[in-house]
N, C-alpha and C. Protein backbone atom coordinates (compact mmCIF):
# COMPACT_ATOMS: atom_id res chain seq x y z
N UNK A 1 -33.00 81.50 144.95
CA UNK A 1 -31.93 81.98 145.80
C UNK A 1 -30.60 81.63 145.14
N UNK A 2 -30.12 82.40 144.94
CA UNK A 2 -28.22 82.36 144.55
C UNK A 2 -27.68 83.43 144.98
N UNK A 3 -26.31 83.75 144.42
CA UNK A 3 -25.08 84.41 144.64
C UNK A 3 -25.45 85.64 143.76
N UNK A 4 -24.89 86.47 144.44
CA UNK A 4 -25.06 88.02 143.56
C UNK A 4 -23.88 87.81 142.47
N UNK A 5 -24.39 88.61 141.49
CA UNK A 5 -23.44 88.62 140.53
C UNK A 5 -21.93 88.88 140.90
N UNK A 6 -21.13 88.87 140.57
CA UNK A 6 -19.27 89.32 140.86
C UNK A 6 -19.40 90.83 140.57
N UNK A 7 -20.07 91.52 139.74
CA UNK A 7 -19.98 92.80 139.08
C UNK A 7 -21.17 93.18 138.78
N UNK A 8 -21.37 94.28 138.24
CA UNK A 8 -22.01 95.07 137.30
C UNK A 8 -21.80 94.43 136.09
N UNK A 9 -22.61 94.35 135.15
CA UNK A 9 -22.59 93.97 134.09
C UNK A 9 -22.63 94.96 132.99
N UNK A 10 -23.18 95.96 133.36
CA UNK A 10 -23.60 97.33 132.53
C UNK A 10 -22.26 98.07 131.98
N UNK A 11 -21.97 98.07 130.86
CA UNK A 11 -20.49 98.84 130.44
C UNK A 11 -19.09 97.98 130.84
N UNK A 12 -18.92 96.96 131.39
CA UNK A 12 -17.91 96.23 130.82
C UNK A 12 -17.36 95.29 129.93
N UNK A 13 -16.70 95.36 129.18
CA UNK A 13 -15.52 94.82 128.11
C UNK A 13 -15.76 93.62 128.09
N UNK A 14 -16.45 92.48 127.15
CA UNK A 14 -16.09 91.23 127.01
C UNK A 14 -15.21 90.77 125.80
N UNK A 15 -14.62 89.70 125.66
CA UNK A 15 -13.59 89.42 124.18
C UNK A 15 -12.32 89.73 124.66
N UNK A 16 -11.21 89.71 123.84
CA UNK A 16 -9.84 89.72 124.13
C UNK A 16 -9.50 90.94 124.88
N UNK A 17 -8.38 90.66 125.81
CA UNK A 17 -7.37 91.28 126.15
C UNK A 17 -6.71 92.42 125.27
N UNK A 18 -6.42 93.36 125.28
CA UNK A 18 -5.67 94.59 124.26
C UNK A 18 -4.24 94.37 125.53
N UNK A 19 -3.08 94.68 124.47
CA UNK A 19 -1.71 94.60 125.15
C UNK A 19 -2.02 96.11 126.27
N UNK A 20 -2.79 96.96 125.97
CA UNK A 20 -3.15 98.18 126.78
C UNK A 20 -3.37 97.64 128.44
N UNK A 21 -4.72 96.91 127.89
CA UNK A 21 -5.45 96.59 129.16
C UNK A 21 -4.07 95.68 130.03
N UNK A 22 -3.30 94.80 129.20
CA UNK A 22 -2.37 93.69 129.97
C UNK A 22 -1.50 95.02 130.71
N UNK A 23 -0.94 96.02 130.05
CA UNK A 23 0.06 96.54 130.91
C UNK A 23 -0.66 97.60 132.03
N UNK A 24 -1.81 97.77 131.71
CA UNK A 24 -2.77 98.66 132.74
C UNK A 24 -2.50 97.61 133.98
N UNK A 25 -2.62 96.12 134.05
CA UNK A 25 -3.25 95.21 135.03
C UNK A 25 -1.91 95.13 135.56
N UNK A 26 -0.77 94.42 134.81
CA UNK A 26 0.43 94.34 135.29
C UNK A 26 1.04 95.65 136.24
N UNK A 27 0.69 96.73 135.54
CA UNK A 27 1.16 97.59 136.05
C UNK A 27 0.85 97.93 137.72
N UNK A 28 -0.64 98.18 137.40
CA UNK A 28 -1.54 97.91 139.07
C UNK A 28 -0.61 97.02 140.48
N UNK A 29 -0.69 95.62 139.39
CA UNK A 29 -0.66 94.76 140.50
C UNK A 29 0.91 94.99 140.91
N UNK A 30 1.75 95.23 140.25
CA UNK A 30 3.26 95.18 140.60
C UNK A 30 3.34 96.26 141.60
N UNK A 31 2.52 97.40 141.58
CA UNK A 31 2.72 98.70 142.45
C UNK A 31 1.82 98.61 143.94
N UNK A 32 0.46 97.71 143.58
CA UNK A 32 -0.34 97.91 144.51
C UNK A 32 -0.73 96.33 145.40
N UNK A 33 -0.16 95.18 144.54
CA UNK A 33 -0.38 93.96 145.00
C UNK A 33 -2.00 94.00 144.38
N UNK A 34 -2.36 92.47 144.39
CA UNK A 34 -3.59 92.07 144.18
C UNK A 34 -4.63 91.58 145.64
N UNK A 35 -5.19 92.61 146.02
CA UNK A 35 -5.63 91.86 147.08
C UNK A 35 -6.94 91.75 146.95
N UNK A 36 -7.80 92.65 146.66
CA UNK A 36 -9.42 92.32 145.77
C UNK A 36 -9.81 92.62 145.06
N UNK A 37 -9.72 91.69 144.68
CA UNK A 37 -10.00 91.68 142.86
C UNK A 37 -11.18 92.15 142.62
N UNK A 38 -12.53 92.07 143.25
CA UNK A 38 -13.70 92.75 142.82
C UNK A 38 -13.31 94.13 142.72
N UNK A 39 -12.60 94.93 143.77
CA UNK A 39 -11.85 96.27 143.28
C UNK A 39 -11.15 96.31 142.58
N UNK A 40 -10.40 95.99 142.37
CA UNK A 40 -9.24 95.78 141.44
C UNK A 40 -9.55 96.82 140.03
N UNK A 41 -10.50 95.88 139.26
CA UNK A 41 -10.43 96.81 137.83
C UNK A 41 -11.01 98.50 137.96
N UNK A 42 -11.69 98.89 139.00
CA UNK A 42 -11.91 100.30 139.01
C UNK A 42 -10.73 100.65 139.65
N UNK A 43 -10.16 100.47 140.79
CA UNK A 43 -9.23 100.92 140.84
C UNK A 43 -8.00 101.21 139.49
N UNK A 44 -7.81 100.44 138.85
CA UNK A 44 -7.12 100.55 138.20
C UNK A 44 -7.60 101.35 136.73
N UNK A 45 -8.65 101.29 137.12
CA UNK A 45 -9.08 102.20 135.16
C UNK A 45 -9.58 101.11 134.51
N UNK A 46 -10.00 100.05 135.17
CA UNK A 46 -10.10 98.89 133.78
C UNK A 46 -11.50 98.78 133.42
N UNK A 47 -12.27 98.08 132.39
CA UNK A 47 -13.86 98.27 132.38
C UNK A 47 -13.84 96.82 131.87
N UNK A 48 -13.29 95.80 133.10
CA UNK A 48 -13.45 94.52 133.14
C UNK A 48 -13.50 93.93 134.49
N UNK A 49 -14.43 93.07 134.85
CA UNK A 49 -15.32 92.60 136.10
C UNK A 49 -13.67 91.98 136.57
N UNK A 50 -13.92 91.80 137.88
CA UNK A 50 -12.72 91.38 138.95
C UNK A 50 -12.60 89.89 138.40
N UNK A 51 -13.13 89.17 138.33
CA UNK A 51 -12.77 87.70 137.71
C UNK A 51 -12.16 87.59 136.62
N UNK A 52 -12.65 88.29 135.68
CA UNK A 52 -11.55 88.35 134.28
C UNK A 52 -10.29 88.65 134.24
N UNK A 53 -10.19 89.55 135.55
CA UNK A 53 -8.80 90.56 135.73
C UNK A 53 -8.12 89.29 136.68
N UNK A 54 -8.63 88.62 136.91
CA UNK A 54 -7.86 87.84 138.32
C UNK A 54 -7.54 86.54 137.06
N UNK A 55 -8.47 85.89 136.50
CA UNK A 55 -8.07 85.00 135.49
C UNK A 55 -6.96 85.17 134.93
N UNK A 56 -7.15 86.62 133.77
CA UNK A 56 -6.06 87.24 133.29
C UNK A 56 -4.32 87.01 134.19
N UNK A 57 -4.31 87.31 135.26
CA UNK A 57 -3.14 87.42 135.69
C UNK A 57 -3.01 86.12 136.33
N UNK A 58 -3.51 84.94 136.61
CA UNK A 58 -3.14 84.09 137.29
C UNK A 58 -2.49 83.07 136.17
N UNK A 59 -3.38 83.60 134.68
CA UNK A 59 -3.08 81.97 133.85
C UNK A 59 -2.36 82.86 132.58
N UNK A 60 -2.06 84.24 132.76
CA UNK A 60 -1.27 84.48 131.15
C UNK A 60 -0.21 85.58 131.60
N UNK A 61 -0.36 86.24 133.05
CA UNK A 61 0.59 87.63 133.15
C UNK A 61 1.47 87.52 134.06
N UNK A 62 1.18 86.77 135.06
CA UNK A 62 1.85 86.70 136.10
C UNK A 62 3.51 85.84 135.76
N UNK A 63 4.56 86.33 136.46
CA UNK A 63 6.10 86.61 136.08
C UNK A 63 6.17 84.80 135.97
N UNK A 64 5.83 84.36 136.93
CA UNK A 64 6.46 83.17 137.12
C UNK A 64 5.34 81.85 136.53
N UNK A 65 4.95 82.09 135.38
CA UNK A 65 3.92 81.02 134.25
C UNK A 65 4.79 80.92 133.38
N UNK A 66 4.68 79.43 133.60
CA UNK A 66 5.64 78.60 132.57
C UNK A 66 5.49 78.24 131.14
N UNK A 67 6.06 78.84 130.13
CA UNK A 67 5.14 78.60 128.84
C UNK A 67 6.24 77.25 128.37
N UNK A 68 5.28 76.65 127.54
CA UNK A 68 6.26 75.83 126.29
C UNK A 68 6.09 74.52 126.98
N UNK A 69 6.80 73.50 126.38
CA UNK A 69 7.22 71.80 126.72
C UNK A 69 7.56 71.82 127.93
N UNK A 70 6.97 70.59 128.31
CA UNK A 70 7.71 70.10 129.63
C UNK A 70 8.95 69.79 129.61
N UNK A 71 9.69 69.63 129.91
CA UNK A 71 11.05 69.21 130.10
C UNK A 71 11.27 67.87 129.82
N UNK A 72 12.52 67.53 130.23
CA UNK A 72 12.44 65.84 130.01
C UNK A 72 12.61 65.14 131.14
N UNK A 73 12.80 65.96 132.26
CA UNK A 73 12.60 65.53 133.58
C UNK A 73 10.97 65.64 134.15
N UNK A 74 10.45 66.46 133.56
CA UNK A 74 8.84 66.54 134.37
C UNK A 74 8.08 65.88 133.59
N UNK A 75 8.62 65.16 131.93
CA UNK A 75 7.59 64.28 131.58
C UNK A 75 8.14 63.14 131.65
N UNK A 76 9.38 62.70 132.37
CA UNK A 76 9.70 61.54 133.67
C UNK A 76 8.64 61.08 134.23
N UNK A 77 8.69 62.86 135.37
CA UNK A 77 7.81 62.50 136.33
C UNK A 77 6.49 62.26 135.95
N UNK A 78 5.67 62.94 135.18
CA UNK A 78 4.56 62.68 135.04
C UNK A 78 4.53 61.11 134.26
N UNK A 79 5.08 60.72 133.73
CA UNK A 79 5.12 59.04 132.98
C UNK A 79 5.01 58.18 134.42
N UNK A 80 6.22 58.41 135.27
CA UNK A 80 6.51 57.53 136.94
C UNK A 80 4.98 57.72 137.84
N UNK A 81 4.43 58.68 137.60
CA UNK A 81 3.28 59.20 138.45
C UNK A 81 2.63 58.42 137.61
N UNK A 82 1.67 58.61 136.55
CA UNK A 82 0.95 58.01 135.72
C UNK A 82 1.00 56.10 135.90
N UNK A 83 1.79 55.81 136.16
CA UNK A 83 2.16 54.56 136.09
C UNK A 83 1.98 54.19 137.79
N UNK A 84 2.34 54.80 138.59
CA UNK A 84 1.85 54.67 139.86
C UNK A 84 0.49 54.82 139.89
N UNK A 85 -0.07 55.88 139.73
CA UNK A 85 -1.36 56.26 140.16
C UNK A 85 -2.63 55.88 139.19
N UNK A 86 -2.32 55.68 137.53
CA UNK A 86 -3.01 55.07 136.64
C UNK A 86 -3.82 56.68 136.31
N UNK A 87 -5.00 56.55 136.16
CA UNK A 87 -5.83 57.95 135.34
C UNK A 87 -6.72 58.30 136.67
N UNK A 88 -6.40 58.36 137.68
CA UNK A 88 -6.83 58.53 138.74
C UNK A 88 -7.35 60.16 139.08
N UNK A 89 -8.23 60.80 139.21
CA UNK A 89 -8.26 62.37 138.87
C UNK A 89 -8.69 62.54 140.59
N UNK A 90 -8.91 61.88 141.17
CA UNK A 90 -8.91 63.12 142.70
C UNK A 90 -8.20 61.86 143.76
């Protein structure tokens, strides 16, 4: 007993991103919002399973992802935190 697959597996795209597919997804979501992602890539033309497409935009497309160095104020904070809390993970 488990979980049904997320998709079809038959005929979709594994391996990199094409700048195509990024502005196909961007494009979608800016016009139509993201609301389910298991639809999502047919709706949009894409021949990549709803999790890839939701990955895709949460950790590389979406407007407000912060690239580059921390600052010198947020690796403050993270030094002040670290030192409070020690290597503490939950």
């Amino acid at each position: 007993m488990g979980r049904a697959p997320c998709c079809e597996k038959m005929g979709l795209k594994k391996g990199p991103w094409t700048p195509e597919e990024d502005l196909i997804l961007v494009s979608y979501i800016r016009r139509y919002g993201h609301g389910n992602w298991r639809a999502l890539p047919k709706q949009a033309g894409l021949l990549r399973c709803g999790k890839s497409c939701r990955l895709r935009w949460t950790n590389y497309l979406r407007p407000d992802v912060k690239r580059g160095e921390f600052s010198k104020e947020e690796e403050e904070i993270i030094i002040h935190l670290h030192a409070l809390l020690g290597n503490r993970q939950a």
